[in-house]
Every structure is written in structure tokens, then in C-alpha cells.
PDB file of N, CA and C in Angstrom:
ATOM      1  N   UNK A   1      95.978 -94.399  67.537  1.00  0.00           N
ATOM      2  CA  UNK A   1      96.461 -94.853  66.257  1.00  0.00           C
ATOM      3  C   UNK A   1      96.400 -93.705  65.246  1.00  0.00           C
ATOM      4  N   UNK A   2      97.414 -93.780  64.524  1.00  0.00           N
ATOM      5  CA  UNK A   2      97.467 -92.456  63.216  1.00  0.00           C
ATOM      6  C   UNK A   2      96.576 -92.490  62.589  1.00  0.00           C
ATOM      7  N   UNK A   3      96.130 -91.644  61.514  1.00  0.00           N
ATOM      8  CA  UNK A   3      95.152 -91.770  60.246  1.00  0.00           C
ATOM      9  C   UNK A   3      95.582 -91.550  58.817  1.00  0.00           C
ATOM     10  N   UNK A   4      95.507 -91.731  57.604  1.00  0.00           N
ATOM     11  CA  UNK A   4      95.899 -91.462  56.325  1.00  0.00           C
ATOM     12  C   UNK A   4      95.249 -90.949  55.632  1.00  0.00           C
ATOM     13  N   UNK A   5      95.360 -89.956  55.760  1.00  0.00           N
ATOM     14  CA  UNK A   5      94.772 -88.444  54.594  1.00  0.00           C
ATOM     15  C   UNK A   5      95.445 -88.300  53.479  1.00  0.00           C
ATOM     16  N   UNK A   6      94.703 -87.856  52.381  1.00  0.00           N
ATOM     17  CA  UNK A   6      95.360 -87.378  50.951  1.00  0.00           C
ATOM     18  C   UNK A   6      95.134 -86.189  51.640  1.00  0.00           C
ATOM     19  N   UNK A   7      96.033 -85.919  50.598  1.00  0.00           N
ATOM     20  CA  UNK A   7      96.005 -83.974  50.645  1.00  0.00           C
ATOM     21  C   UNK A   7      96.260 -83.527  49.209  1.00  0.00           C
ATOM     22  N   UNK A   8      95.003 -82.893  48.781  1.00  0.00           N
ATOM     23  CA  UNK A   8      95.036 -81.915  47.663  1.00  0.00           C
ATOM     24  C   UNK A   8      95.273 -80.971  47.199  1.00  0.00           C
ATOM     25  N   UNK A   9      96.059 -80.047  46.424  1.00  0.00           N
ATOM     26  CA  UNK A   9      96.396 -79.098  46.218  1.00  0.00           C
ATOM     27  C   UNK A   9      96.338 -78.598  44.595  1.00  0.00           C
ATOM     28  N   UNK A  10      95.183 -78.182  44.722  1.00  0.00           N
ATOM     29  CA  UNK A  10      95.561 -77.076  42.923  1.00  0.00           C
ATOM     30  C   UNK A  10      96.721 -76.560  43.061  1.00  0.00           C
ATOM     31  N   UNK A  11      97.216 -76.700  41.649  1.00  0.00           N
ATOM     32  CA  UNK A  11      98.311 -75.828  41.056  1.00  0.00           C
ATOM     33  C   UNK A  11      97.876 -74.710  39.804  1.00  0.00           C
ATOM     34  N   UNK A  12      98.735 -73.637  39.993  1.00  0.00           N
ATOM     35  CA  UNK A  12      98.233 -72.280  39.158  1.00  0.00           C
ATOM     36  C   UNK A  12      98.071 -72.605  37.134  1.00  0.00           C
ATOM     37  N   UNK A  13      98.956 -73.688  37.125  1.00  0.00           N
ATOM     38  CA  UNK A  13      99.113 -74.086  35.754  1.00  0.00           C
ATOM     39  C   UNK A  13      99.775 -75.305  35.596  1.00  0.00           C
ATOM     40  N   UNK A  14      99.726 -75.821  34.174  1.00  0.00           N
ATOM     41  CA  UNK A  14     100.798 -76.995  33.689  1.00  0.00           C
ATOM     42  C   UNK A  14     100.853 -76.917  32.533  1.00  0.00           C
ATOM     43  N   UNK A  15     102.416 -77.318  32.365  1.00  0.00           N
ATOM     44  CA  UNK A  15     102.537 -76.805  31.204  1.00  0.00           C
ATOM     45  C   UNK A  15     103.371 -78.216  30.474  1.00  0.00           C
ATOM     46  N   UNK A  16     103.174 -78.694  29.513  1.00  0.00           N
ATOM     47  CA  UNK A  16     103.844 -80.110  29.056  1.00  0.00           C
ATOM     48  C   UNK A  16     102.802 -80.271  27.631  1.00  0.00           C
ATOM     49  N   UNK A  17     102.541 -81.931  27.214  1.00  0.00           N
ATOM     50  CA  UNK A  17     102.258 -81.957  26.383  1.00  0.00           C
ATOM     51  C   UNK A  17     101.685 -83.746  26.474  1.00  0.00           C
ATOM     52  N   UNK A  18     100.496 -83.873  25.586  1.00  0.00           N
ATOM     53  CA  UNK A  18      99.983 -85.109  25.851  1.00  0.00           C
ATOM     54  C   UNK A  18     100.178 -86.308  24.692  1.00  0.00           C
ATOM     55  N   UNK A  19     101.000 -87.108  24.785  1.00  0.00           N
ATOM     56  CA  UNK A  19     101.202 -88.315  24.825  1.00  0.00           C
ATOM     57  C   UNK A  19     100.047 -88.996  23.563  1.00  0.00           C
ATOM     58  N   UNK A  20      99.417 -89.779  24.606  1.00  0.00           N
ATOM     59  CA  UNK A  20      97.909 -90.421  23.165  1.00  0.00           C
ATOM     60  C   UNK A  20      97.087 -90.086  24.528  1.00  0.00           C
ATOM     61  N   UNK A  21      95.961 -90.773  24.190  1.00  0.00           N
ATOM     62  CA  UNK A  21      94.388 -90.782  24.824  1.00  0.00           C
ATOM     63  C   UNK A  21      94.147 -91.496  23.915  1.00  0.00           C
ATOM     64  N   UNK A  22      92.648 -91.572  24.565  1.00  0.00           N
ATOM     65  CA  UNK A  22      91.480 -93.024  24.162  1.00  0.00           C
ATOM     66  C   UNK A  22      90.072 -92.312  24.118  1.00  0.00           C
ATOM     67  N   UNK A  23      89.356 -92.364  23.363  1.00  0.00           N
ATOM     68  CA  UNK A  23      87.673 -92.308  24.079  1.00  0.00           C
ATOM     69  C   UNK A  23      87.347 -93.189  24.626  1.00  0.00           C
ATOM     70  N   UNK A  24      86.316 -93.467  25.217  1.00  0.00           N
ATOM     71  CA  UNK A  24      85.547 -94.991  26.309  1.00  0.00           C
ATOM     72  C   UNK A  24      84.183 -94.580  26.519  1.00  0.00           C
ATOM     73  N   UNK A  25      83.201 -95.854  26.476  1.00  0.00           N
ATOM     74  CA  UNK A  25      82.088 -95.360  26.948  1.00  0.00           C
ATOM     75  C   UNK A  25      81.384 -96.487  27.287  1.00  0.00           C
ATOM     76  N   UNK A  26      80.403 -96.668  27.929  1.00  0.00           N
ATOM     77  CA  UNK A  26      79.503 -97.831  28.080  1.00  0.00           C
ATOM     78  C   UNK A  26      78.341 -98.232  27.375  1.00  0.00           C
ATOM     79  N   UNK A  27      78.036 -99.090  26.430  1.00  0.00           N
ATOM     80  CA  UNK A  27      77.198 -99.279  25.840  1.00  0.00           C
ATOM     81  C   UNK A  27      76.451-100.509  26.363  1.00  0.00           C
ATOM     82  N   UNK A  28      75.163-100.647  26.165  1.00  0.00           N
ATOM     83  CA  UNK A  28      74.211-101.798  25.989  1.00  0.00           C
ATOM     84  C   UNK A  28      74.042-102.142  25.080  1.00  0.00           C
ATOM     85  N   UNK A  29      74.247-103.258  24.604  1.00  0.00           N
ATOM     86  CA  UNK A  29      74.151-103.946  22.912  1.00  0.00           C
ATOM     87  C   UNK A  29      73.979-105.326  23.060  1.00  0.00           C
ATOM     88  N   UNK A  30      73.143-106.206  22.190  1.00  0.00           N
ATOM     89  CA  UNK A  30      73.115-107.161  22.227  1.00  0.00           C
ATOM     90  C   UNK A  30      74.318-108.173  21.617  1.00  0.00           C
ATOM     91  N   UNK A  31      75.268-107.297  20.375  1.00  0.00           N
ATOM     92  CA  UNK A  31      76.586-108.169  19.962  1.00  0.00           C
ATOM     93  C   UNK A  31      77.224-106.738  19.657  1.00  0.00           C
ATOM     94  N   UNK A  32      78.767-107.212  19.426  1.00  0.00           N
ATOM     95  CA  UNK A  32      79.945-106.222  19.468  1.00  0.00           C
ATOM     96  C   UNK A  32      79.437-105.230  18.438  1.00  0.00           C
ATOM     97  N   UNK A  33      78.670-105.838  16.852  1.00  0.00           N
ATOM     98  CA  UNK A  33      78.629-105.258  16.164  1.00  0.00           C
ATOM     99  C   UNK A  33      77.454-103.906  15.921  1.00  0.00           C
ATOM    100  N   UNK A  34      76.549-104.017  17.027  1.00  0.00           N
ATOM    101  CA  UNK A  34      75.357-103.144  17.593  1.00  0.00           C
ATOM    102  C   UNK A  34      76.374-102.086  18.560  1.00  0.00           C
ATOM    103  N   UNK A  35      77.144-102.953  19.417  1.00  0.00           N
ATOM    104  CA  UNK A  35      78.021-101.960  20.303  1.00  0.00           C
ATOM    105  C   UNK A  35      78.727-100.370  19.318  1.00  0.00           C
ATOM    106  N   UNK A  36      79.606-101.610  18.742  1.00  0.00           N
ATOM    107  CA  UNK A  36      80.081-100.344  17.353  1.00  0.00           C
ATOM    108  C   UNK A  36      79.464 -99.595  16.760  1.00  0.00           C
ATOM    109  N   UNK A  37      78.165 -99.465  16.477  1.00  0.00           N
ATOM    110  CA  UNK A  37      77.168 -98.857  15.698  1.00  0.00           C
ATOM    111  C   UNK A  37      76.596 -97.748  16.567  1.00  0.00           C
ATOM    112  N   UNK A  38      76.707 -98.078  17.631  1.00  0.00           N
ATOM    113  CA  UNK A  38      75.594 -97.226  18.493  1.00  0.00           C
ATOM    114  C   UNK A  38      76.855 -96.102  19.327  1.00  0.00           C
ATOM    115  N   UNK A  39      78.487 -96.443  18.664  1.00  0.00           N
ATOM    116  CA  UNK A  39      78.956 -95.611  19.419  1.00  0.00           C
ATOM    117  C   UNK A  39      79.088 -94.229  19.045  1.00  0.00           C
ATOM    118  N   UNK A  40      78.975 -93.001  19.685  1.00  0.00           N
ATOM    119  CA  UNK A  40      78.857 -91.613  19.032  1.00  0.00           C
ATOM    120  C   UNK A  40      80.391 -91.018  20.270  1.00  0.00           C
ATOM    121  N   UNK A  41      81.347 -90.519  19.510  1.00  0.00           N
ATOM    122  CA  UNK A  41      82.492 -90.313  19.669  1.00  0.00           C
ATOM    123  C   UNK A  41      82.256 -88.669  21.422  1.00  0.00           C
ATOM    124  N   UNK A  42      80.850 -87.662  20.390  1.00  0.00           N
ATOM    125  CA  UNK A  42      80.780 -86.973  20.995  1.00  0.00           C
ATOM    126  C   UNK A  42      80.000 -86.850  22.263  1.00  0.00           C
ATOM    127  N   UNK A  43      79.558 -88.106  23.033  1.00  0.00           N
ATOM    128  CA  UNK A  43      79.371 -88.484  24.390  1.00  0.00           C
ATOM    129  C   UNK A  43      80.112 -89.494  25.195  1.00  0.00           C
ATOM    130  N   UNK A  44      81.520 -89.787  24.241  1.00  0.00           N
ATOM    131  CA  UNK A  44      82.160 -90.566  25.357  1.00  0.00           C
ATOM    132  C   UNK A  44      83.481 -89.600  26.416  1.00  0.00           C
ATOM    133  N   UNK A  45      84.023 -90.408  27.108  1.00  0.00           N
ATOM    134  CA  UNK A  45      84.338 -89.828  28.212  1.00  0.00           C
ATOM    135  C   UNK A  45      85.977 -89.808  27.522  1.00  0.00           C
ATOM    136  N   UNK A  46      86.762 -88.925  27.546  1.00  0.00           N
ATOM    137  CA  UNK A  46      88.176 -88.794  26.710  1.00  0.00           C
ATOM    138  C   UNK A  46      89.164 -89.113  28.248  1.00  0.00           C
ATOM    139  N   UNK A  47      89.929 -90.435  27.973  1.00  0.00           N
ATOM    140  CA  UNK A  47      90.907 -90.837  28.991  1.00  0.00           C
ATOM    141  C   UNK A  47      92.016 -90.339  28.591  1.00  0.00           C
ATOM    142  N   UNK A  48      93.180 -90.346  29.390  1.00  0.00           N
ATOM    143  CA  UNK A  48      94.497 -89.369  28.914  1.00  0.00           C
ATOM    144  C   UNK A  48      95.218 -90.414  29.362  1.00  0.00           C
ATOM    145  N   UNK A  49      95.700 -91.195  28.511  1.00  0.00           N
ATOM    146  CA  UNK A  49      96.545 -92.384  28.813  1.00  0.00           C
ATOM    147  C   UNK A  49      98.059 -91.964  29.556  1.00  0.00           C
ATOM    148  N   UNK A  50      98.598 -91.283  28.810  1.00  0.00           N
ATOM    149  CA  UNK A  50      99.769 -90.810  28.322  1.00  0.00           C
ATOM    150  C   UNK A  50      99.917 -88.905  28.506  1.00  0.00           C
ATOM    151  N   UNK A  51     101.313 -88.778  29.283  1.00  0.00           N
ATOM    152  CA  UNK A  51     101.291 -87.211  29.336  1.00  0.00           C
ATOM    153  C   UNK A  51     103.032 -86.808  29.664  1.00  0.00           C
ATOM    154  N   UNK A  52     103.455 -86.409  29.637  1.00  0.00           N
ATOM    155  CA  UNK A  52     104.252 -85.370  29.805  1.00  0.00           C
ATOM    156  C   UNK A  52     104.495 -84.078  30.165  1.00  0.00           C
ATOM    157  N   UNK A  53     104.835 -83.725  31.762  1.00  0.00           N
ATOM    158  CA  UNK A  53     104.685 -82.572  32.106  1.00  0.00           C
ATOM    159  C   UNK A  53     106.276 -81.714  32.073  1.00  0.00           C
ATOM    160  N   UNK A  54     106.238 -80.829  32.063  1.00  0.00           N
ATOM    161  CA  UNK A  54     107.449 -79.575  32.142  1.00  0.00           C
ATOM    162  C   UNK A  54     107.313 -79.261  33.001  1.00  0.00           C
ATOM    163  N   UNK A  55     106.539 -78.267  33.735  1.00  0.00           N
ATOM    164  CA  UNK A  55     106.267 -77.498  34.687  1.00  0.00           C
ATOM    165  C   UNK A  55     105.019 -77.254  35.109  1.00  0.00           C
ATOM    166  N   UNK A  56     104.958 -76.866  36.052  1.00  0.00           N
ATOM    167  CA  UNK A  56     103.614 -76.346  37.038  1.00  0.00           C
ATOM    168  C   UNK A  56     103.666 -75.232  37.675  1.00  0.00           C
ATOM    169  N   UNK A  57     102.720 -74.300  37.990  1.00  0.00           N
ATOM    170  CA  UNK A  57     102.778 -73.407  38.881  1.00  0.00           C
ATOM    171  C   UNK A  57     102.641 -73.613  40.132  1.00  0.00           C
ATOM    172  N   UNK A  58     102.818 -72.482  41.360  1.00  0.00           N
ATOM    173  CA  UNK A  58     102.386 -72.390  42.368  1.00  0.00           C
ATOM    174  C   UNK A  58     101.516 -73.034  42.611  1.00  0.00           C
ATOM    175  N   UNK A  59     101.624 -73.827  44.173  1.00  0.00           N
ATOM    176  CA  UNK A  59     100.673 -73.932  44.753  1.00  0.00           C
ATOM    177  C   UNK A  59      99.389 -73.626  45.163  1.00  0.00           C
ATOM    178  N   UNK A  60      98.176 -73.389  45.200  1.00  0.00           N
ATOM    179  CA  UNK A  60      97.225 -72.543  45.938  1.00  0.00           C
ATOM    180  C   UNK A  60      97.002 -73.370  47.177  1.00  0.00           C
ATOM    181  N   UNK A  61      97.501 -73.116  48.309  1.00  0.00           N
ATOM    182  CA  UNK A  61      96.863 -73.467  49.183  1.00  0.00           C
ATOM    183  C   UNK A  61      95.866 -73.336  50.100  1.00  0.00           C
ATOM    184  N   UNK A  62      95.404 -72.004  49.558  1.00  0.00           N
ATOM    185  CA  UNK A  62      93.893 -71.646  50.259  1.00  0.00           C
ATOM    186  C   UNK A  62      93.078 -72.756  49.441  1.00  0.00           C
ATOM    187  N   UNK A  63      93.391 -73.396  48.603  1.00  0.00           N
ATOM    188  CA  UNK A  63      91.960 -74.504  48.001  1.00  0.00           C
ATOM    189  C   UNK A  63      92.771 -76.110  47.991  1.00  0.00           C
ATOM    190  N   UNK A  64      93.252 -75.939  49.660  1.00  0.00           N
ATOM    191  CA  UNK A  64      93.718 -77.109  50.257  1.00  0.00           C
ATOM    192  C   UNK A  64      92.346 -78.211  50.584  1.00  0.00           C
ATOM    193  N   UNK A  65      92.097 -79.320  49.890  1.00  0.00           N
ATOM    194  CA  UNK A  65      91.437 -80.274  50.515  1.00  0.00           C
ATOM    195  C   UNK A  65      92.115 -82.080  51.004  1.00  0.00           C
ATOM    196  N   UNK A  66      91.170 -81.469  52.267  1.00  0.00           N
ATOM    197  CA  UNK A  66      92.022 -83.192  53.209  1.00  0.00           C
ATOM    198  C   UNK A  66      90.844 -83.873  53.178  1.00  0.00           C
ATOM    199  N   UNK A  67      91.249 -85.108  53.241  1.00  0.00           N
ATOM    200  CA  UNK A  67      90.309 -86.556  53.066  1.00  0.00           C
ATOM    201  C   UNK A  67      90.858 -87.202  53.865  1.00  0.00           C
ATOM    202  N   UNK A  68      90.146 -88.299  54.639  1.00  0.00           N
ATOM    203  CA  UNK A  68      90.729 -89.056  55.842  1.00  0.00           C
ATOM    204  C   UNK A  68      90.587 -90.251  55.009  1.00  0.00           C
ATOM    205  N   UNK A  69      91.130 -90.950  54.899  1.00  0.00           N
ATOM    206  CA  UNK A  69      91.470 -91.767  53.673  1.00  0.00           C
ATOM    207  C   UNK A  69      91.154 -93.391  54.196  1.00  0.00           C
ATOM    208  N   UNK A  70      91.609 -93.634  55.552  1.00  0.00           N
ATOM    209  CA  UNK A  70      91.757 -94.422  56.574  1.00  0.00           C
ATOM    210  C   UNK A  70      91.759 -94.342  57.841  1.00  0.00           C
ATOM    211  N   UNK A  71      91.376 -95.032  58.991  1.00  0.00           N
ATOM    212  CA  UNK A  71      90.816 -94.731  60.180  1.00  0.00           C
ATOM    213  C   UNK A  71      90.496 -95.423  61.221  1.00  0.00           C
ATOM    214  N   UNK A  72      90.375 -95.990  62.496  1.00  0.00           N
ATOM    215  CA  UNK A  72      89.941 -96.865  63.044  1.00  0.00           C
ATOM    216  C   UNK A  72      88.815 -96.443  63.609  1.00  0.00           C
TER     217      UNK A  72
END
């Protein structure tokens, strides 16, 4: 039976432009309004909702990584 690998490949560059983003983070709080209070912008994790690419460079395929994704 076959198997299903990703296959990874860096590229040398990209070149485009981003859309919006979000910050996100996980808090413990007892109500929304402790949540809000306790949030500090400069430890959350920045999501990239939204993007737009132009171009990319070359491939590198010497920093080829395979993953067996699926398998029997």
C-alpha cells in the first residue's frame, strides 16, 4: 500500500504584502472582564489572517524535509 508524505521546501524569499492579522492568546480569568485586563499585547502570539503574495524565490532543496503523513 502507498504512503502520504508532505514535502517541505524553503524558498529563498517572498515578496507580497499582508492583508490584516489578529493578536491571540490564552488567558485564565474568572469573567471576560479580568480576561481583558490581564491581556498584554506584547506576549501574544500575532496570527496572519490575510496575505498576498507576488513572488518567491528559488527553491532550496538541500533543506528538503519529508514527513510520512500516513501509513499502514
Amino acid at each position: 500500500m502507498k504512503k502520504r508524505y508532505t514535502i517541505s521546501v524553503p524558498v529563498e524569499y517572498v515578496f507580497g504584502h499582508l492583508r490584516y492579522a489578529h493578536l491571540e492568546m490564552i488567558i485564565e480569568a474568572d469573567n471576560e472582564e479580568e480576561a481583558r485586563a490581564e491581556f498584554d499585547p506584547r506576549y501574544a502570539d500575532l496570527i496572519v489572517d490575510d496575505w498576498e503574495v507576488y513572488e518567491y524565490g528559488d527553491p532550496m532543496m538541500e533543506d528538503m524535509e519529508v514527513l510520512c503523513v500516513e501509513s499502514d
